[in-house]
Protein backbone atom coordinates (compact mmCIF):
# COMPACT_ATOMS: atom_id res chain seq x y z
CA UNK A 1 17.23 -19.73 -1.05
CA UNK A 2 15.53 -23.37 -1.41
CA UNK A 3 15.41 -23.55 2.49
CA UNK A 4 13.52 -21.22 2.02
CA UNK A 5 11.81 -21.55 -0.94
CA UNK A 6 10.96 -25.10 0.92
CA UNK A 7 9.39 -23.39 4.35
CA UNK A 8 7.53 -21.36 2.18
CA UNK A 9 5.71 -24.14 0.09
CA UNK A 10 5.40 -26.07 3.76
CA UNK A 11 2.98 -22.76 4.99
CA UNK A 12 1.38 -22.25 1.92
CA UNK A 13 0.33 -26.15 1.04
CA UNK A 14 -2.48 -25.03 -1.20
CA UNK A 15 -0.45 -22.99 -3.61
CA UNK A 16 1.66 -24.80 -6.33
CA UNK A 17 5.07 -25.08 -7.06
CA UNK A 18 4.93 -22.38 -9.88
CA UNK A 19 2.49 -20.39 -8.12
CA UNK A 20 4.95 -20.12 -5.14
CA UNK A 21 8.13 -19.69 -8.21
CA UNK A 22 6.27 -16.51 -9.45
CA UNK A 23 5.21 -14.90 -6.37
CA UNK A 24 9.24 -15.21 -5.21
CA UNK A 25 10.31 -13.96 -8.94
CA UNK A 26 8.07 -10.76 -8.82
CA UNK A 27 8.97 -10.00 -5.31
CA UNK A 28 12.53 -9.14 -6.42
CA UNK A 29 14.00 -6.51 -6.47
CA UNK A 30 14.94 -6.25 -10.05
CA UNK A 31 12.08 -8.41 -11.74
CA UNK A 32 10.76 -5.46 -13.96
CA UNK A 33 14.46 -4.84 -15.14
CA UNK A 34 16.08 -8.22 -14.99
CA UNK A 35 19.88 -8.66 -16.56
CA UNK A 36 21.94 -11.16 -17.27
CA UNK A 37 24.37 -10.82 -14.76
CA UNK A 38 21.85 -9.63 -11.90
CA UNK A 39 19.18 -11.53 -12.85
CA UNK A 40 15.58 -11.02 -11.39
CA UNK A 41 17.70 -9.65 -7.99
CA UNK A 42 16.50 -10.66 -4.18
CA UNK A 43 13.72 -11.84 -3.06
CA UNK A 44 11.83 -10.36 -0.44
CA UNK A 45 10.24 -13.07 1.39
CA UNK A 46 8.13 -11.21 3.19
CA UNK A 47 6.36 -10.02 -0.01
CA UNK A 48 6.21 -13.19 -1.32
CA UNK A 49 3.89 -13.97 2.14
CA UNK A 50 2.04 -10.60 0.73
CA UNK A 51 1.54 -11.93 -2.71
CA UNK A 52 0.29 -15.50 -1.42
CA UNK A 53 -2.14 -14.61 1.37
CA UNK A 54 -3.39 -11.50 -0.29
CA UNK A 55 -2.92 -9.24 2.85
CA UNK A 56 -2.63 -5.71 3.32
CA UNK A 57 0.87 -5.71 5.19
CA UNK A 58 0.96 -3.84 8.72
CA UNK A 59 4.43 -2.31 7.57
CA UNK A 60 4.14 0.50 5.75
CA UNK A 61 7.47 -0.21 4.02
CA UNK A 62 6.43 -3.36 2.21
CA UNK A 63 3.84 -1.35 0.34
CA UNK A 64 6.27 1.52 -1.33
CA UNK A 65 9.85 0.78 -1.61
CA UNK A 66 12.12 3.70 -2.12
CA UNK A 67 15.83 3.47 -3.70
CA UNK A 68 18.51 4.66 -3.37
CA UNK A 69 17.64 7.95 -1.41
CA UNK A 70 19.26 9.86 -1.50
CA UNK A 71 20.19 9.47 -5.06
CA UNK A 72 22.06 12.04 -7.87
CA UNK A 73 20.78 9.76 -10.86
CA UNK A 74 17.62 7.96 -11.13
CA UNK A 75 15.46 7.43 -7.94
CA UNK A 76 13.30 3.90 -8.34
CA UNK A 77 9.80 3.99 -6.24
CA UNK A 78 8.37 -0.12 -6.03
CA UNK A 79 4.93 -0.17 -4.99
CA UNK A 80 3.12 -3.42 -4.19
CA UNK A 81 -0.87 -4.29 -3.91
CA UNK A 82 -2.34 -7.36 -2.67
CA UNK A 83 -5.70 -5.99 -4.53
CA UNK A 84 -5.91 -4.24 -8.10
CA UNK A 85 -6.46 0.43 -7.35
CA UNK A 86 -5.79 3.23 -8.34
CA UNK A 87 -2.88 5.26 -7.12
CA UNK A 88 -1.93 9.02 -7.43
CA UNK A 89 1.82 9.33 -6.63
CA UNK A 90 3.17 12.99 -6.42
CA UNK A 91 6.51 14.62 -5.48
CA UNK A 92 6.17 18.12 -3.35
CA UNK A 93 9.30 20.47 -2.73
CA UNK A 94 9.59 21.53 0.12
CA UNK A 95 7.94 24.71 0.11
CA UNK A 96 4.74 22.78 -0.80
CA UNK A 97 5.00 23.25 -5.07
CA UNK A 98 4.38 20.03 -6.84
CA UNK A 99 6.75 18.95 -9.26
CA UNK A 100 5.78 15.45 -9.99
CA UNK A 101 2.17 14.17 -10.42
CA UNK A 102 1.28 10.24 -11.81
CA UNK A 103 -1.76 8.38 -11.20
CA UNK A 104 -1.29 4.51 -11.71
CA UNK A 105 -3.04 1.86 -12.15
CA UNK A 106 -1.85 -1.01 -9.35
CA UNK A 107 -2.59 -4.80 -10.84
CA UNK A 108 -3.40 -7.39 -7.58
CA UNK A 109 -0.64 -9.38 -6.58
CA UNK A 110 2.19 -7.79 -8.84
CA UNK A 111 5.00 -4.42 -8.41
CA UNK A 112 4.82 -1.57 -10.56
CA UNK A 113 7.76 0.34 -11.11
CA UNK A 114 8.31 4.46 -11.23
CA UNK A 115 11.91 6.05 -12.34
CA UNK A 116 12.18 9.58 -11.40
CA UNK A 117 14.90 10.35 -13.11
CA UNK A 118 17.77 13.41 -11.65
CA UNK A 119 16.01 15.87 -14.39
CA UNK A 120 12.52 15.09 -12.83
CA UNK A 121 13.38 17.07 -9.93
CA UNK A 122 13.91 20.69 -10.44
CA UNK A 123 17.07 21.14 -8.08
CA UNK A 124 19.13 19.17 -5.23
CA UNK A 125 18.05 18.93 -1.91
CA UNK A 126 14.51 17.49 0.35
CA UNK A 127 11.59 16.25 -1.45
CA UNK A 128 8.16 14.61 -0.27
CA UNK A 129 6.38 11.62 -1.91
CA UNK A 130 2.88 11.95 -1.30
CA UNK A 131 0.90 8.38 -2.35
CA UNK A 132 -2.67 8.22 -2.28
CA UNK A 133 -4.42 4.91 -2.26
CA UNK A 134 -8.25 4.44 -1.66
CA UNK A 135 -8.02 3.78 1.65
CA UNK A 136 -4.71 5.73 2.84
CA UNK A 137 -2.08 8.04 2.14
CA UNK A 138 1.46 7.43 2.62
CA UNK A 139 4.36 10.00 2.86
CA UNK A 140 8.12 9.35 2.31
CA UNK A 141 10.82 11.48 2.35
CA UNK A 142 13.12 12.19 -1.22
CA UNK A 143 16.80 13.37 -1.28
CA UNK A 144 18.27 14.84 -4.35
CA UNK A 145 21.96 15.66 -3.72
């Protein structure tokens, strides 16, 4: 982790020391729900190169993370922005009937955090996450079991 930590201050020479802490602490995957045992979770360093350049990443999968799918309890959806928008996240079954709507507000440079909890979705089986940014709209795939 300081190797790391280390190359990444070496590429990114005009950040500082706590700017390059924070961008590795909110690209975790537990920083909105630390714990004492777990702590702020893993890094993902290639967010953290996300959060310090201020790119929009050419991987689609750095922008909305999905876990666990398929899930029977709670289903957590990460999204990440290198700029501040406006999101509308929704949930189709798969005969096309909504079931979920939320539009969210995406601060620059930070994760936001939905929980779509086993009650959310009407009944086990395929779902489709439909999330529209300003500029694009992304689709993943949702298993209840």
């Amino acid at each position: 982790m300081a190797g790391m930590a280390a190359c990444l201050w070496q590429s990114c020479s005009s950040f500082s020391n706590m700017q390059i802490l924070h961008a590795i602490e909110i690209s975790a995957d537990h920083f909105l729900t630390p714990d004492s045992l777990y702590g702020n979770g893993i890094p993902d360093f290639s967010i953290v190169c996300l959060i310090l350049n201020g790119n929009t990443p050419v991987r689609d999968d750095l922008i909305i993370q999905l876990y666990p799918n398929p899930f029977s309890g709670v289903c957590i959806i990460n999204f990440y922005s290198s700029v501040p928008q406006n999101i509308r996240a929704e949930v189709f079954d798969m005969l096309g009937k909504r079931v979920l709507d939320r539009s969210l507000f995406l601060p620059a440079i930070d994760k936001y955090q939905l929980t779509i909890a086993d009650g959310a979705l009407p009944q086990k089986g395929a779902y489709v996450l439909r999330v529209t940014t300003p500029g694009k709209v992304f689709y993943r795939k949702i298993i209840r079991d």
